[in-house]
C-alpha atoms as a PDB file:
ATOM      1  CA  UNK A   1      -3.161  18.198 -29.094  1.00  0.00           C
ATOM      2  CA  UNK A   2      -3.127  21.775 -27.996  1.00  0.00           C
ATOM      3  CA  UNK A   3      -5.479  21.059 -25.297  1.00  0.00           C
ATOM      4  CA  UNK A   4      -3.355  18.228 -23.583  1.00  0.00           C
ATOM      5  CA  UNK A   5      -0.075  20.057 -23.666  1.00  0.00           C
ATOM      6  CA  UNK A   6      -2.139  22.780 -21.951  1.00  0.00           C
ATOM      7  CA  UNK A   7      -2.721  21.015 -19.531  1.00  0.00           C
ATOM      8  CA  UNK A   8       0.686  19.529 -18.886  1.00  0.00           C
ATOM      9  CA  UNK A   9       1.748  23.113 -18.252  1.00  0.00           C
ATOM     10  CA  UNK A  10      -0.053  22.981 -15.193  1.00  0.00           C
ATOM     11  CA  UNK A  11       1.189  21.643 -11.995  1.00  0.00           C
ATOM     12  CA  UNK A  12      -0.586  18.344 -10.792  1.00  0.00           C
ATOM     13  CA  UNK A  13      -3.399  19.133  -9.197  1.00  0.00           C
ATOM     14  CA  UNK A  14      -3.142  15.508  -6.854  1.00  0.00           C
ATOM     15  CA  UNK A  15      -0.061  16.123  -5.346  1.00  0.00           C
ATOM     16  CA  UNK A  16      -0.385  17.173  -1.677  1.00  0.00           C
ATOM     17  CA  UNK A  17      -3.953  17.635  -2.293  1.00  0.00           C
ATOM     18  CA  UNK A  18      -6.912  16.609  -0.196  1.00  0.00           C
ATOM     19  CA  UNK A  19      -7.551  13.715  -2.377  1.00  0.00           C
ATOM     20  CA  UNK A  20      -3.590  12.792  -2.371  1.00  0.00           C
ATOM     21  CA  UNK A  21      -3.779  12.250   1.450  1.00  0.00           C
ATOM     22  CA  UNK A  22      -7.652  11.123   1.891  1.00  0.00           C
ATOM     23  CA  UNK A  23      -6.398   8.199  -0.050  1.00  0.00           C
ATOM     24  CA  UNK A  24      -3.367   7.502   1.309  1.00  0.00           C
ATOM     25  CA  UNK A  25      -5.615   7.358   4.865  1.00  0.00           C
ATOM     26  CA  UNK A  26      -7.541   5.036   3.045  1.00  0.00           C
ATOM     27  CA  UNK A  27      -5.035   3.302   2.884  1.00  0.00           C
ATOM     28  CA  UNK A  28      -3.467   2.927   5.811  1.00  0.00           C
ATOM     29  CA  UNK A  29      -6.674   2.894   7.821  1.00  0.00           C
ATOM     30  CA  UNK A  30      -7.974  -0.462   5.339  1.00  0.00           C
ATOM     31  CA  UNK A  31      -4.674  -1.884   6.154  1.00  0.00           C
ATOM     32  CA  UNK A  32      -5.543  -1.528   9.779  1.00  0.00           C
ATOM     33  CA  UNK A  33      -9.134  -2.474   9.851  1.00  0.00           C
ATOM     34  CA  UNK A  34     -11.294  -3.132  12.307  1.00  0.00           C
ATOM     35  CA  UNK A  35      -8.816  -0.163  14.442  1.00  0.00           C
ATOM     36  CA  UNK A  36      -9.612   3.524  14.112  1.00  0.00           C
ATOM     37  CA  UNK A  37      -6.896   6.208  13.981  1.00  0.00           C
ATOM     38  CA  UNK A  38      -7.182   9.919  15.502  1.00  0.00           C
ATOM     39  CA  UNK A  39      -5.713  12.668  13.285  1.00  0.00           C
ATOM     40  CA  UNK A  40      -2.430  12.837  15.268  1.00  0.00           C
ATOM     41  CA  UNK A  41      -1.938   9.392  14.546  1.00  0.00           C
ATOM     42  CA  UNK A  42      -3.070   8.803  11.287  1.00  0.00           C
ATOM     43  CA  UNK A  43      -0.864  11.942  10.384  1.00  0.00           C
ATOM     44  CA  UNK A  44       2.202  10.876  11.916  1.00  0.00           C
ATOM     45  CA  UNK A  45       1.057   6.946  10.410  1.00  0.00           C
ATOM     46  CA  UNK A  46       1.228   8.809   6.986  1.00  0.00           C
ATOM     47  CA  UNK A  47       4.771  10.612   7.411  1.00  0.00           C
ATOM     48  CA  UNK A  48       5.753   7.281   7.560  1.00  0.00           C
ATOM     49  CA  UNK A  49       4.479   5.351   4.851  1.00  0.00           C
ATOM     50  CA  UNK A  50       5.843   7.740   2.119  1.00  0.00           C
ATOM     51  CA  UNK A  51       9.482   7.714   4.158  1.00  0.00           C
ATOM     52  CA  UNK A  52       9.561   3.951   5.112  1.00  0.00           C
ATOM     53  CA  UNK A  53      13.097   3.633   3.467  1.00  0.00           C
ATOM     54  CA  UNK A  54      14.358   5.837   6.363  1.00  0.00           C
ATOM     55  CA  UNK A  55      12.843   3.751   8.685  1.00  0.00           C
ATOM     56  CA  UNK A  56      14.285   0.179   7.766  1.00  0.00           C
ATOM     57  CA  UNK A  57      11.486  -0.434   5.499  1.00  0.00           C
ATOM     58  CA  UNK A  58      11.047  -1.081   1.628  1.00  0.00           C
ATOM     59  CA  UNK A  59      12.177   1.690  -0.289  1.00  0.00           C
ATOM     60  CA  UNK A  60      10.275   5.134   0.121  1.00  0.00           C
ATOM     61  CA  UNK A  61       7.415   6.376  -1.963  1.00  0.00           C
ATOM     62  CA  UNK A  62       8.746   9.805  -1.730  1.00  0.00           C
ATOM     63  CA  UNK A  63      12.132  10.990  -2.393  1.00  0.00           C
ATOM     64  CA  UNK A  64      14.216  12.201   0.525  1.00  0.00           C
ATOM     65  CA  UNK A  65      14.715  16.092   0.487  1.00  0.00           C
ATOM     66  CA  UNK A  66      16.103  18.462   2.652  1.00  0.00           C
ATOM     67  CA  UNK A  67      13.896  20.213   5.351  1.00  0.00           C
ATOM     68  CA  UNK A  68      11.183  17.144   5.556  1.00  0.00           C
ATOM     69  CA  UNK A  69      10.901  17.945   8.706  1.00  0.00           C
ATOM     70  CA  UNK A  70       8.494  21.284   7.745  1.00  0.00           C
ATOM     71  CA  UNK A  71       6.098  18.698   6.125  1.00  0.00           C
ATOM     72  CA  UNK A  72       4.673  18.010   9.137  1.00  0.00           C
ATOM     73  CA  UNK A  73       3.538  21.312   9.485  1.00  0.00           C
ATOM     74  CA  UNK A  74       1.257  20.965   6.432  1.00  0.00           C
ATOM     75  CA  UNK A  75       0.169  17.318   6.325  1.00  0.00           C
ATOM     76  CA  UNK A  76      -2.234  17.719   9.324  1.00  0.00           C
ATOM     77  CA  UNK A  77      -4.320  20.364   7.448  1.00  0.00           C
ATOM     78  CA  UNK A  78      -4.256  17.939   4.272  1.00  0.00           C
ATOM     79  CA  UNK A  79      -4.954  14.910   6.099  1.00  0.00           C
ATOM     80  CA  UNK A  80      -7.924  16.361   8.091  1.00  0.00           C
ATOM     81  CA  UNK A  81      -9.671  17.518   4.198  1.00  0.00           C
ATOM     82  CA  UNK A  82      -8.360  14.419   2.826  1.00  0.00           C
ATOM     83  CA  UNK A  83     -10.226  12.887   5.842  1.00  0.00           C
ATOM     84  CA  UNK A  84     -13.955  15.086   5.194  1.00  0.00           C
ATOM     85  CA  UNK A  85     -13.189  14.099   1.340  1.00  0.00           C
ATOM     86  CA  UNK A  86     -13.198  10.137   2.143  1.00  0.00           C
ATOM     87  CA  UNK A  87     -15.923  10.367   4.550  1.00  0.00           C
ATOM     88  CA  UNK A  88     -18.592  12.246   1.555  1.00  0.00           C
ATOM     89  CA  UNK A  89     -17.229   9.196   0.025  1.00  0.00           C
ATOM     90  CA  UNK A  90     -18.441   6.907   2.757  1.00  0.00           C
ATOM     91  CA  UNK A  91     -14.929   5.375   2.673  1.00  0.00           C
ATOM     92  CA  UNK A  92     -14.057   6.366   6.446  1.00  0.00           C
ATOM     93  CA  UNK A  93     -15.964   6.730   9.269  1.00  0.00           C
ATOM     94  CA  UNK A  94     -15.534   8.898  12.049  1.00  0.00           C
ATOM     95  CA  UNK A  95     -16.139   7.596  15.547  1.00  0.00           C
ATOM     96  CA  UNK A  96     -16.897   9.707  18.511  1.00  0.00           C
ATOM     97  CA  UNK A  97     -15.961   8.124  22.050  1.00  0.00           C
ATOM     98  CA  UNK A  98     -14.624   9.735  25.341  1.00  0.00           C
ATOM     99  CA  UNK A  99     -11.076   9.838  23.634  1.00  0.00           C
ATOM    100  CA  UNK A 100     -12.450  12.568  20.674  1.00  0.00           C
ATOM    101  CA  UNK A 101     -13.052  11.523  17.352  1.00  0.00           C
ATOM    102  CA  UNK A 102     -11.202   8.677  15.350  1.00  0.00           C
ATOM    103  CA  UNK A 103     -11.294   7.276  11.817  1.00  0.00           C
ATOM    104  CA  UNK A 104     -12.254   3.880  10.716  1.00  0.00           C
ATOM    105  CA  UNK A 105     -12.700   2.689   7.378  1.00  0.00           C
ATOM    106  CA  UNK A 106     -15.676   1.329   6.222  1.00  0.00           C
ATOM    107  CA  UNK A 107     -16.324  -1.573   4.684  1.00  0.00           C
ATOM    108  CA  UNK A 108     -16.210  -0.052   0.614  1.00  0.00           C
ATOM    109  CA  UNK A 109     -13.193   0.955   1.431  1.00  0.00           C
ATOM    110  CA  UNK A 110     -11.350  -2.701   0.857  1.00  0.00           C
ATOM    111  CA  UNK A 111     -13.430  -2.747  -2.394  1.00  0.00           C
ATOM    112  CA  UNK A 112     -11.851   0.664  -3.219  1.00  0.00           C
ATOM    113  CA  UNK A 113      -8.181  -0.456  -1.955  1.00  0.00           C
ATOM    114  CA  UNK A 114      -8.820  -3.988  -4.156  1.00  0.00           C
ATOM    115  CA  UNK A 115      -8.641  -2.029  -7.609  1.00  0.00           C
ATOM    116  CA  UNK A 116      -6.063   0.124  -7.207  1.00  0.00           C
ATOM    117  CA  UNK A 117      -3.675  -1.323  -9.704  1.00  0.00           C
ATOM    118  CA  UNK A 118      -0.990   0.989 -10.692  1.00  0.00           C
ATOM    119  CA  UNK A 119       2.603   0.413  -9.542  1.00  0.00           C
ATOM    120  CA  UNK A 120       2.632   3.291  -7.122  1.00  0.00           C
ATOM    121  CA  UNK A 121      -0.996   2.489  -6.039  1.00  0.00           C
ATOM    122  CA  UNK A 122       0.684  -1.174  -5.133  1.00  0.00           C
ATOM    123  CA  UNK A 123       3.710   0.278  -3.446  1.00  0.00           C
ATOM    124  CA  UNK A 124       1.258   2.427  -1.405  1.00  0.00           C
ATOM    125  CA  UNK A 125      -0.838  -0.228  -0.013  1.00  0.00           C
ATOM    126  CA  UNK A 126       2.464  -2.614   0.899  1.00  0.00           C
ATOM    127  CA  UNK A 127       3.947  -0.032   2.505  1.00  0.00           C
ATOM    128  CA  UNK A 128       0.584   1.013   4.452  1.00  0.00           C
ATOM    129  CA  UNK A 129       0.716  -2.836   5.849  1.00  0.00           C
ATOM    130  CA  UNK A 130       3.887  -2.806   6.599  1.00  0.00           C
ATOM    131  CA  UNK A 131       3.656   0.222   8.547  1.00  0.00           C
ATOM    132  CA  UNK A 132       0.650  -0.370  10.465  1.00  0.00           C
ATOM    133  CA  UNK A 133       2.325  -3.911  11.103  1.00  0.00           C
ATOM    134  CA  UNK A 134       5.387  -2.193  12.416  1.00  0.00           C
ATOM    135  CA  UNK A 135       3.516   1.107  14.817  1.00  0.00           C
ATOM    136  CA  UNK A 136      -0.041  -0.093  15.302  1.00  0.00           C
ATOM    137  CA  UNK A 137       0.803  -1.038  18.670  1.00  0.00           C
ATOM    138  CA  UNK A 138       2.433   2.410  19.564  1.00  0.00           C
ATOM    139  CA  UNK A 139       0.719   4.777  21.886  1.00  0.00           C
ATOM    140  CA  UNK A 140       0.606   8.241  20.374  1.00  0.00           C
ATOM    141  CA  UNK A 141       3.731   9.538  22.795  1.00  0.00           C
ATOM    142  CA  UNK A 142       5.976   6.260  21.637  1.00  0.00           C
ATOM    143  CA  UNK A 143       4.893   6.823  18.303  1.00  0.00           C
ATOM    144  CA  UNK A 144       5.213  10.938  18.267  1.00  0.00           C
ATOM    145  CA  UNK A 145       8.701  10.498  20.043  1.00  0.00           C
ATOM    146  CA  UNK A 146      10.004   8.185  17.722  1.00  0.00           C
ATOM    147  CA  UNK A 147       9.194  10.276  14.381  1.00  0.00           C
ATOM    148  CA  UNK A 148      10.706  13.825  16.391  1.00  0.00           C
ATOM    149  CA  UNK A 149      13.621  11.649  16.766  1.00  0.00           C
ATOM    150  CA  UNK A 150      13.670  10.965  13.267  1.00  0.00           C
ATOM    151  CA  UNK A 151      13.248  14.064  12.261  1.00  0.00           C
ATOM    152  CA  UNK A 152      15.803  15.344  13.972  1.00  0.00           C
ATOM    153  CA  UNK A 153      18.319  12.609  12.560  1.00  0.00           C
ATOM    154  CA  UNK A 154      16.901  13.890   8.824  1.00  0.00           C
ATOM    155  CA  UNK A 155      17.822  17.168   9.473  1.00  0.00           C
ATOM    156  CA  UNK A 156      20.964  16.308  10.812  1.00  0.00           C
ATOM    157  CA  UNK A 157      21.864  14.789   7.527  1.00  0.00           C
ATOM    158  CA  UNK A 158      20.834  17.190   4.924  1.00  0.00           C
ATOM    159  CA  UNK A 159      22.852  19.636   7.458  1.00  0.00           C
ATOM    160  CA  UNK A 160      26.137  17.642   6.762  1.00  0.00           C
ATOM    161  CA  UNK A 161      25.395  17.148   2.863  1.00  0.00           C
ATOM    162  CA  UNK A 162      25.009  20.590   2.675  1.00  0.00           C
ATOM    163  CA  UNK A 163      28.154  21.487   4.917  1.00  0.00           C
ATOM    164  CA  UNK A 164      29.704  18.822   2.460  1.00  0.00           C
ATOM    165  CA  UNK A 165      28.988  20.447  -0.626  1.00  0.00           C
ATOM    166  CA  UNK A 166      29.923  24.414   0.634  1.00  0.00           C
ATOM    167  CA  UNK A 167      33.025  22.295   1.149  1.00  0.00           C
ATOM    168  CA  UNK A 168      33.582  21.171  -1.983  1.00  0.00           C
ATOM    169  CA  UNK A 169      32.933  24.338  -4.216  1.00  0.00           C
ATOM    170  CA  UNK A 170      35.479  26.694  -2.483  1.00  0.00           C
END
């Protein structure tokens, strides 16, 4: 008993990690298959998957919290060793054509995707569809315009909420 509430003391070790993100690219890249994503895309592809409530979609994976927009800043970095962490895998591929390097997953990836049964592991892979349904067709500058402009509308609101509640304890 001492052991496990030892390690409950310590923070998760999954969240935002490498292995958080490679398989959330999983995802999204199985739910896109036979296309290939570049790391702008696929990082901009994952913003929205956990935030699809903001976007008109089902509900978000993630809760909404101030200053989102400052996650972009580190998901790139995560998403790239997420990447390198699926491909030692040999869940994603990365293909090298005039354009630079994209990712593809591979074909042990929809076995992977197939037993992920938990509720959140269900929620991710709907929402992955859904998004890829919605933005596959995006270029990178349609799809990198709309999320600034979200982005901007997020901070916009927590601004307001925040005003708000200044307001309120005076």
């Amino acid at each position: 008993m001492a052991k496990i509430d030892k390690l409950n003391d310590k923070p998760s070790l999954l969240f935002n990690s490498q292995l958080e993100t490679g398989i959330r690219s999983l995802v999204i890249l199985e739910a896109a298959y036979p296309d290939s994503y570049d790391l702008n895309k696929l990082t901009w592809l994952d913003h929205l998957v956990v935030h699809t409530g903001d976007i008109s979609g089902p509900a978000s994976l993630h809760p909404k919290l101030p200053q989102r927009s400052g996650e972009m800043l580190v998901r790139r970095r995560l998403i790239e060793e997420g990447l390198i962490l699926m491909r030692r895998f040999h869940l994603i591929n990365a293909i090298t054509d005039s354009k630079g390097i994209s990712y593809q997953a591979t074909d042990e990836a929809y076995v992977i995707t197939r037993h992920m049964r938990t509720e959140y592991s269900q929620a991710l892979i709907e929402r992955a569809k859904w998004v890829v349904e919605q933005f596959s067709s995006f270029s990178d500058y349609e799809l990198r315009d709309f999320i600034i402009q979200k982005i901007g509308r997020w901070n916009i609101e927590f601004q307001e909420k925040s005003i708000t509640l200044k307001d309120d304890n005076k």
